[in-house]
PDB file of N, CA and C in Angstrom:
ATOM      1  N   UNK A   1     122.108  92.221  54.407  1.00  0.00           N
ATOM      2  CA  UNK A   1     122.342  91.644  53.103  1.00  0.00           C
ATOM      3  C   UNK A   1     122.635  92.760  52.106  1.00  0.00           C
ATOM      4  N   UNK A   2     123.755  92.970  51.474  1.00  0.00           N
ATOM      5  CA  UNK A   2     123.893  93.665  50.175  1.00  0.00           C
ATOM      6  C   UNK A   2     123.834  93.327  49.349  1.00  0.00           C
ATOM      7  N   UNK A   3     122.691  94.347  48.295  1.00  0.00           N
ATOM      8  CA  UNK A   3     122.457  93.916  47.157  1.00  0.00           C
ATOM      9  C   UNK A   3     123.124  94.322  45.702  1.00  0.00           C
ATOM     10  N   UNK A   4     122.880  93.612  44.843  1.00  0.00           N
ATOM     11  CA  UNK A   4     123.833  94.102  43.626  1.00  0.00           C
ATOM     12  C   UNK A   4     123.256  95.344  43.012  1.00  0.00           C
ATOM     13  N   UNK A   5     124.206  96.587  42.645  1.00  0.00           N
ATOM     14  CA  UNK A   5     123.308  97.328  41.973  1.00  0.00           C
ATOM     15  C   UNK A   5     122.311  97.066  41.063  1.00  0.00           C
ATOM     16  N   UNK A   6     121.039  97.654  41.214  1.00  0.00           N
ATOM     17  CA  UNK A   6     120.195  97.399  40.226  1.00  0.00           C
ATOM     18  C   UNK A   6     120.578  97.953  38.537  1.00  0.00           C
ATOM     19  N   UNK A   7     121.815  98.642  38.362  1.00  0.00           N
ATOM     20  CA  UNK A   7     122.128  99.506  37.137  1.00  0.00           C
ATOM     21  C   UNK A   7     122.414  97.948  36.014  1.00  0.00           C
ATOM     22  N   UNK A   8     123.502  97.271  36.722  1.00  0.00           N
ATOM     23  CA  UNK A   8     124.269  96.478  36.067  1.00  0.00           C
ATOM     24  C   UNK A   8     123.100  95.055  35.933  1.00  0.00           C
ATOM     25  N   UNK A   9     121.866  94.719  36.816  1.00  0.00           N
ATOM     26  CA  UNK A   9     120.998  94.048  36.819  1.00  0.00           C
ATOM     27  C   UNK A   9     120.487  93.892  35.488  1.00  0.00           C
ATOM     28  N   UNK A  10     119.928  95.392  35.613  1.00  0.00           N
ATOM     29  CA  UNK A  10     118.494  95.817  34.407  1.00  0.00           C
ATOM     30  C   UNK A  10     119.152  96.046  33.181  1.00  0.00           C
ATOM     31  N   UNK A  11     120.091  97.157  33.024  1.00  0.00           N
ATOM     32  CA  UNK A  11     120.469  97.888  31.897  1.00  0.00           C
ATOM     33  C   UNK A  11     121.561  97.239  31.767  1.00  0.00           C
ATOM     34  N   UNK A  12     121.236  96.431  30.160  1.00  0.00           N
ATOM     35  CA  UNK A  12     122.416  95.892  29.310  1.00  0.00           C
ATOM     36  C   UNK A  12     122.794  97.205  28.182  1.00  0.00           C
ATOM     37  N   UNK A  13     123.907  97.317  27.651  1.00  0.00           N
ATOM     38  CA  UNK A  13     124.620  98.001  26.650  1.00  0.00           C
ATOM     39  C   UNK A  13     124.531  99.058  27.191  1.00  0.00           C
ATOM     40  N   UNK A  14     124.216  99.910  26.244  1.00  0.00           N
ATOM     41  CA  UNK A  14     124.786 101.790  26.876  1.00  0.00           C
ATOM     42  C   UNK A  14     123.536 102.021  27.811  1.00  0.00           C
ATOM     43  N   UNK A  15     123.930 102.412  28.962  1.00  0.00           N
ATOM     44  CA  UNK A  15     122.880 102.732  30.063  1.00  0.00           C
ATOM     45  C   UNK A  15     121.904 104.091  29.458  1.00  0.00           C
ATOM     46  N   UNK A  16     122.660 105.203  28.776  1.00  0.00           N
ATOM     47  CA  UNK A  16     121.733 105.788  28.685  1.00  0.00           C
ATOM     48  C   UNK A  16     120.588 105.788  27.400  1.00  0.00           C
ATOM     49  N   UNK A  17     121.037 104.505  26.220  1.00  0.00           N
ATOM     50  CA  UNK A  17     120.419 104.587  25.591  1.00  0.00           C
ATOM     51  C   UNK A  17     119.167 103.502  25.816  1.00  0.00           C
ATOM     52  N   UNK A  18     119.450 102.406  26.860  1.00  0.00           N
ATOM     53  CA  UNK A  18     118.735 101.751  27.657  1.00  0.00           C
ATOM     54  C   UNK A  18     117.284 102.290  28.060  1.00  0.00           C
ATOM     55  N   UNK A  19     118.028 104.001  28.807  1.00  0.00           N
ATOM     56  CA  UNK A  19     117.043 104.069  29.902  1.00  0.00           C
ATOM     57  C   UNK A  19     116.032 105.471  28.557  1.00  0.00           C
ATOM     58  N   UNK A  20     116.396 105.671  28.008  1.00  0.00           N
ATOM     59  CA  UNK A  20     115.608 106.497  26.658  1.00  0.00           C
ATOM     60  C   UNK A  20     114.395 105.471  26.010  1.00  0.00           C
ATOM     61  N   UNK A  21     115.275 104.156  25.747  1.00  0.00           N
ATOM     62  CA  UNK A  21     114.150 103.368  25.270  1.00  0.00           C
ATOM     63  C   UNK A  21     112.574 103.118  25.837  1.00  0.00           C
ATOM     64  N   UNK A  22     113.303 102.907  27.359  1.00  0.00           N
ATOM     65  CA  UNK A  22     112.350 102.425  28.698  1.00  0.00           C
ATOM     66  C   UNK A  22     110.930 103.741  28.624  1.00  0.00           C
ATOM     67  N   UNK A  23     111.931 105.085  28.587  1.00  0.00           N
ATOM     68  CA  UNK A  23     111.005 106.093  28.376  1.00  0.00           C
ATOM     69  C   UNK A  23     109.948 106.046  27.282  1.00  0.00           C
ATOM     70  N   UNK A  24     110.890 105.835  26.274  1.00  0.00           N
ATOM     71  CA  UNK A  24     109.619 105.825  24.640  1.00  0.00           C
ATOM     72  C   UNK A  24     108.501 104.813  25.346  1.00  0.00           C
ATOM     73  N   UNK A  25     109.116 103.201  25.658  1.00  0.00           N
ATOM     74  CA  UNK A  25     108.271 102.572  25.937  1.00  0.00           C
ATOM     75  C   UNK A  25     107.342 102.785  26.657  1.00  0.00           C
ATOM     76  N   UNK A  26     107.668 103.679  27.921  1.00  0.00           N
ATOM     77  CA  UNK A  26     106.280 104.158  28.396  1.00  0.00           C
ATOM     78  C   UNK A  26     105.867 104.984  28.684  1.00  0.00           C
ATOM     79  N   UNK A  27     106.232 105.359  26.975  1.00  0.00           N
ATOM     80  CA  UNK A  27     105.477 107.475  26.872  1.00  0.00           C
ATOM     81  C   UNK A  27     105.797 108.188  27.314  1.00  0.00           C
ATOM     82  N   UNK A  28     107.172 108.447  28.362  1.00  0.00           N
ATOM     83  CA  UNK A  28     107.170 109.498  28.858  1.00  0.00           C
ATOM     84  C   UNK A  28     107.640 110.221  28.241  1.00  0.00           C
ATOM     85  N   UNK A  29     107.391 111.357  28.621  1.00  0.00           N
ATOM     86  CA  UNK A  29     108.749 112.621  28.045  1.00  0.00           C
ATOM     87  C   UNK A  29     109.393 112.919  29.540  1.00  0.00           C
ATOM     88  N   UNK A  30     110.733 113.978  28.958  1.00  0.00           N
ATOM     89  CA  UNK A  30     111.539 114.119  29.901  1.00  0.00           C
ATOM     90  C   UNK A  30     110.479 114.588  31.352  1.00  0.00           C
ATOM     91  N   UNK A  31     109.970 115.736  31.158  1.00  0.00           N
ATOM     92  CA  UNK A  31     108.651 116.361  32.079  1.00  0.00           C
ATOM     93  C   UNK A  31     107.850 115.700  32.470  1.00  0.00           C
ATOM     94  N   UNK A  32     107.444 114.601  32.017  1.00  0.00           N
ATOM     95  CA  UNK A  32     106.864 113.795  32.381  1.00  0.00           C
ATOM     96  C   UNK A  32     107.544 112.231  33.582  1.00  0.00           C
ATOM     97  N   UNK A  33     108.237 112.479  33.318  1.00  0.00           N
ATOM     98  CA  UNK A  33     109.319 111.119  34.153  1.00  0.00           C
ATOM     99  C   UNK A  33     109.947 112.475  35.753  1.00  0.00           C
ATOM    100  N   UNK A  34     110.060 113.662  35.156  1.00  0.00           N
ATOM    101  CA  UNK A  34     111.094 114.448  36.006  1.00  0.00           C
ATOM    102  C   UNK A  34     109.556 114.632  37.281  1.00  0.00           C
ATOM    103  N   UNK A  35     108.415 114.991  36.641  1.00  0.00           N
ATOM    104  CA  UNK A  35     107.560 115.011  37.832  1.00  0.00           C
ATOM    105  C   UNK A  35     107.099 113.929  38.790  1.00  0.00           C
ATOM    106  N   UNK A  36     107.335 112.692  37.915  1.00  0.00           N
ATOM    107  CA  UNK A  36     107.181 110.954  39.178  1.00  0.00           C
ATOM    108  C   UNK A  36     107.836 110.704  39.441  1.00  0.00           C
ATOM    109  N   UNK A  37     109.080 111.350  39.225  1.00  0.00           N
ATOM    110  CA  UNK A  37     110.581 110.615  40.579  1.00  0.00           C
ATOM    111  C   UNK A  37     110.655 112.364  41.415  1.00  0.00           C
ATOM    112  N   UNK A  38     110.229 113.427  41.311  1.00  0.00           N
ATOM    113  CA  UNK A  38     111.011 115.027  41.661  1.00  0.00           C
ATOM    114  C   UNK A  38     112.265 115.138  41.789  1.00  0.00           C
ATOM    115  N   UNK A  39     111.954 115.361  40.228  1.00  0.00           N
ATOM    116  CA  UNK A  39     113.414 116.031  40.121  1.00  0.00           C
ATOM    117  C   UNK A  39     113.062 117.037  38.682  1.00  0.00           C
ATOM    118  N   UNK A  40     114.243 117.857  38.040  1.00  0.00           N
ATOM    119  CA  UNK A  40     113.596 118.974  36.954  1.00  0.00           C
ATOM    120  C   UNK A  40     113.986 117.770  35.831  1.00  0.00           C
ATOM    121  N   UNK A  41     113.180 118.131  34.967  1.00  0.00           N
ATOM    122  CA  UNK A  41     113.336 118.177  33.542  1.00  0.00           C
ATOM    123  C   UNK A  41     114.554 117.739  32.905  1.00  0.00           C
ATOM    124  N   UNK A  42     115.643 119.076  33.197  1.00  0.00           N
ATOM    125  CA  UNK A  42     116.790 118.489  32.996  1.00  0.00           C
ATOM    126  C   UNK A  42     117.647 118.056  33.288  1.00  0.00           C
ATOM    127  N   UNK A  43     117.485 117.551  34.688  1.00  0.00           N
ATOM    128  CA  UNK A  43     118.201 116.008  35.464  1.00  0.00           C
ATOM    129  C   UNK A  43     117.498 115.318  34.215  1.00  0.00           C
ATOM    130  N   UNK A  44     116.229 114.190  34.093  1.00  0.00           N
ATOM    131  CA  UNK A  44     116.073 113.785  33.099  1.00  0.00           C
ATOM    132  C   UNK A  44     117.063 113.584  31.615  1.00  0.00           C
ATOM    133  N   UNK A  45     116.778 115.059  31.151  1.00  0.00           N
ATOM    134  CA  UNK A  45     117.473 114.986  29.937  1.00  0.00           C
ATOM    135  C   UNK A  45     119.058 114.557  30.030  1.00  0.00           C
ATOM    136  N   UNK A  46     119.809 115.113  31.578  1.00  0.00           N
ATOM    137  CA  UNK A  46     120.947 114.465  31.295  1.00  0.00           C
ATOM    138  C   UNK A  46     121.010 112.815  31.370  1.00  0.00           C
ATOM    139  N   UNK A  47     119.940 112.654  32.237  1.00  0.00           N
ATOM    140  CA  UNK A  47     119.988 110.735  32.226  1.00  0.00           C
ATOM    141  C   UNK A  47     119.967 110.738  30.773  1.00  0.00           C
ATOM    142  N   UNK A  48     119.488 110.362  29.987  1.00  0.00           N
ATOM    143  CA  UNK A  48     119.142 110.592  28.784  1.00  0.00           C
ATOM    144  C   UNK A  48     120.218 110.545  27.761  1.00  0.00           C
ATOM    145  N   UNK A  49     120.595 111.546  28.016  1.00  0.00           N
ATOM    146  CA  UNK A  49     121.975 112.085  26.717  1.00  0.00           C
ATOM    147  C   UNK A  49     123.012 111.190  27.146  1.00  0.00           C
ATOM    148  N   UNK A  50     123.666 110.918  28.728  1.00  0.00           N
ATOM    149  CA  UNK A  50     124.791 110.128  29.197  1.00  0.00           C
ATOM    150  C   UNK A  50     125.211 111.205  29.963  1.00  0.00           C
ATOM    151  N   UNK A  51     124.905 112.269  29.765  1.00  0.00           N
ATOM    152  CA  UNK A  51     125.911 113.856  31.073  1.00  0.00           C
ATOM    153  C   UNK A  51     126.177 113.014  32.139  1.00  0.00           C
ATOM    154  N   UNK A  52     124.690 112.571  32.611  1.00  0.00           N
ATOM    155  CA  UNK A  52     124.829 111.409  34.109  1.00  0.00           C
ATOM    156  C   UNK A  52     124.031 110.790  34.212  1.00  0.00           C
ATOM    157  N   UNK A  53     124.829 109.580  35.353  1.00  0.00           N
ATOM    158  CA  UNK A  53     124.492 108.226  35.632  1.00  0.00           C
ATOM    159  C   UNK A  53     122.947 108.545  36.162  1.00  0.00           C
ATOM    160  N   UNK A  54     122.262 107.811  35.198  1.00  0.00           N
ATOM    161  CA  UNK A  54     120.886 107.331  35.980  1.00  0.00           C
ATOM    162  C   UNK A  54     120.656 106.560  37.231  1.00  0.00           C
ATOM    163  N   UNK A  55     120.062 106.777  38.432  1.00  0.00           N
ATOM    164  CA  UNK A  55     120.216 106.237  39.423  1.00  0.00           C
ATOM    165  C   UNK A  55     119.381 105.355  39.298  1.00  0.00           C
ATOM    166  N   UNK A  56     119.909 104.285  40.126  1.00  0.00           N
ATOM    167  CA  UNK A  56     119.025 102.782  40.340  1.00  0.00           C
ATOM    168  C   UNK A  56     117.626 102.652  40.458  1.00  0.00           C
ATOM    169  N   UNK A  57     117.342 103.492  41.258  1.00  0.00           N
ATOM    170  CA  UNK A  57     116.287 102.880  41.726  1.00  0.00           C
ATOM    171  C   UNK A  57     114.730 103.968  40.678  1.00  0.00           C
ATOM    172  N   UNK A  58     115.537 104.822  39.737  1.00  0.00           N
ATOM    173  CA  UNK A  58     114.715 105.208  38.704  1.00  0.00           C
ATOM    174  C   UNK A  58     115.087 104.329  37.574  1.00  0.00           C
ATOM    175  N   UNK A  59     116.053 103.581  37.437  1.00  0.00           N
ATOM    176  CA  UNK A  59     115.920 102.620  36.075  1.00  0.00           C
ATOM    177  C   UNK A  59     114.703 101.324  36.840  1.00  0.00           C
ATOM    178  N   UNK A  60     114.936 101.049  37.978  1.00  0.00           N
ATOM    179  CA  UNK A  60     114.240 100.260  38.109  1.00  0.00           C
ATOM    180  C   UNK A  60     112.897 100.844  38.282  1.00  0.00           C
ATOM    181  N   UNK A  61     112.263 101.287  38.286  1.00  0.00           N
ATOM    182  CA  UNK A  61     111.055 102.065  38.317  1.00  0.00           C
ATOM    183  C   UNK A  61     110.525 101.980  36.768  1.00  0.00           C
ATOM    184  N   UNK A  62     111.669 102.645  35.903  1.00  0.00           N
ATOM    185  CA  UNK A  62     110.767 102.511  34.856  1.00  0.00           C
ATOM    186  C   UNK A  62     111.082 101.474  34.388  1.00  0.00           C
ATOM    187  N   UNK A  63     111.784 100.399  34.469  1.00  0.00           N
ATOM    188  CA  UNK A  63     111.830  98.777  34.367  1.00  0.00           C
ATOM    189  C   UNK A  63     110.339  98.185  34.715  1.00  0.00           C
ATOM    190  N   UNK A  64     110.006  98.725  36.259  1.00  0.00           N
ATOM    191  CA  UNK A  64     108.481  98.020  36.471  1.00  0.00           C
ATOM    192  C   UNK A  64     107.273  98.615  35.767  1.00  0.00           C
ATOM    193  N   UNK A  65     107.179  99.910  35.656  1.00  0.00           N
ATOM    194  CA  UNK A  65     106.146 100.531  34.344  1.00  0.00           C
ATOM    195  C   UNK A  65     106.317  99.882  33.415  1.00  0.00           C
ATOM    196  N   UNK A  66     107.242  99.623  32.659  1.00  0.00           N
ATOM    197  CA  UNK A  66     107.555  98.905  31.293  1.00  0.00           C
ATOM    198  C   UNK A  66     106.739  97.427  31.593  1.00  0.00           C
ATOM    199  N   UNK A  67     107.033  96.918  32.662  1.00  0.00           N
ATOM    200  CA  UNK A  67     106.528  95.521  32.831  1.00  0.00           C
ATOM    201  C   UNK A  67     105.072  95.250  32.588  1.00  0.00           C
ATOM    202  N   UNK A  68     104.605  96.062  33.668  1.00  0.00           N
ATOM    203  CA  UNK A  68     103.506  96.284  34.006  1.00  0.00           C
ATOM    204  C   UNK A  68     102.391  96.982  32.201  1.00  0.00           C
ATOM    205  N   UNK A  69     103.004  98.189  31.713  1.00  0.00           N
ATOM    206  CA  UNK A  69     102.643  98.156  30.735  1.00  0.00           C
ATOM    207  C   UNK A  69     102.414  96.864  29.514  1.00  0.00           C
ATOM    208  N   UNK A  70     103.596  96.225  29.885  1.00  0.00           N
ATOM    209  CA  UNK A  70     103.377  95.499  28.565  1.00  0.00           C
ATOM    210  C   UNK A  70     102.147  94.211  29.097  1.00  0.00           C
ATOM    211  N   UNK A  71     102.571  93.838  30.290  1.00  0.00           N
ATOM    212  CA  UNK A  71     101.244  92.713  30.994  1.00  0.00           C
ATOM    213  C   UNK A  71      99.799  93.238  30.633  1.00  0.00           C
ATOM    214  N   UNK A  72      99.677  94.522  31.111  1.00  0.00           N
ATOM    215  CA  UNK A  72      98.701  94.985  30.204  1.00  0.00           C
ATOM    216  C   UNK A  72      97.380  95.303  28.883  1.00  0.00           C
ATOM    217  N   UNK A  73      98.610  95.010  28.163  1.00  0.00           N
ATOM    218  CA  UNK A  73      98.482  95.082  26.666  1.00  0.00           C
ATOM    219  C   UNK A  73      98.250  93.131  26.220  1.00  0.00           C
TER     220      UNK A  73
END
């Protein structure tokens, strides 16, 4: 079975200002997100700015933190 990317799923309007929000929403900073997926810092920051495409399966990640945070609260 193939599935639809998760990019075009989750993230409506500009992907990278999408996936910045997701961050504020759950506190991360760049260093902080770059050490729970491994990768540096500034992979991060380019998700971030738009340099490059955020991969799927880290928007969806912090899609489920976000969830999970807000159930939470």
């Amino acid at each position: 079975m193939r599935m639809k990317p998760l990019r075009n799923a989750i993230v409506a309007g500009c992907p990278h200002e999408r996936f910045a929000n997701l961050m504020a929403e759950c506190r991360l900073s760049n260093a902080g997100l770059a050490r729970r997926v491994s990768v540096a810092a500034s992979t991060v920051s380019h998700w971030r700015t738009g340099k490059h495409d955020v991969p799927g399966a880290v928007l969806a990640y912090l899609h489920l933190l976000a969830t999970v945070k807000r159930a939470a609260n």
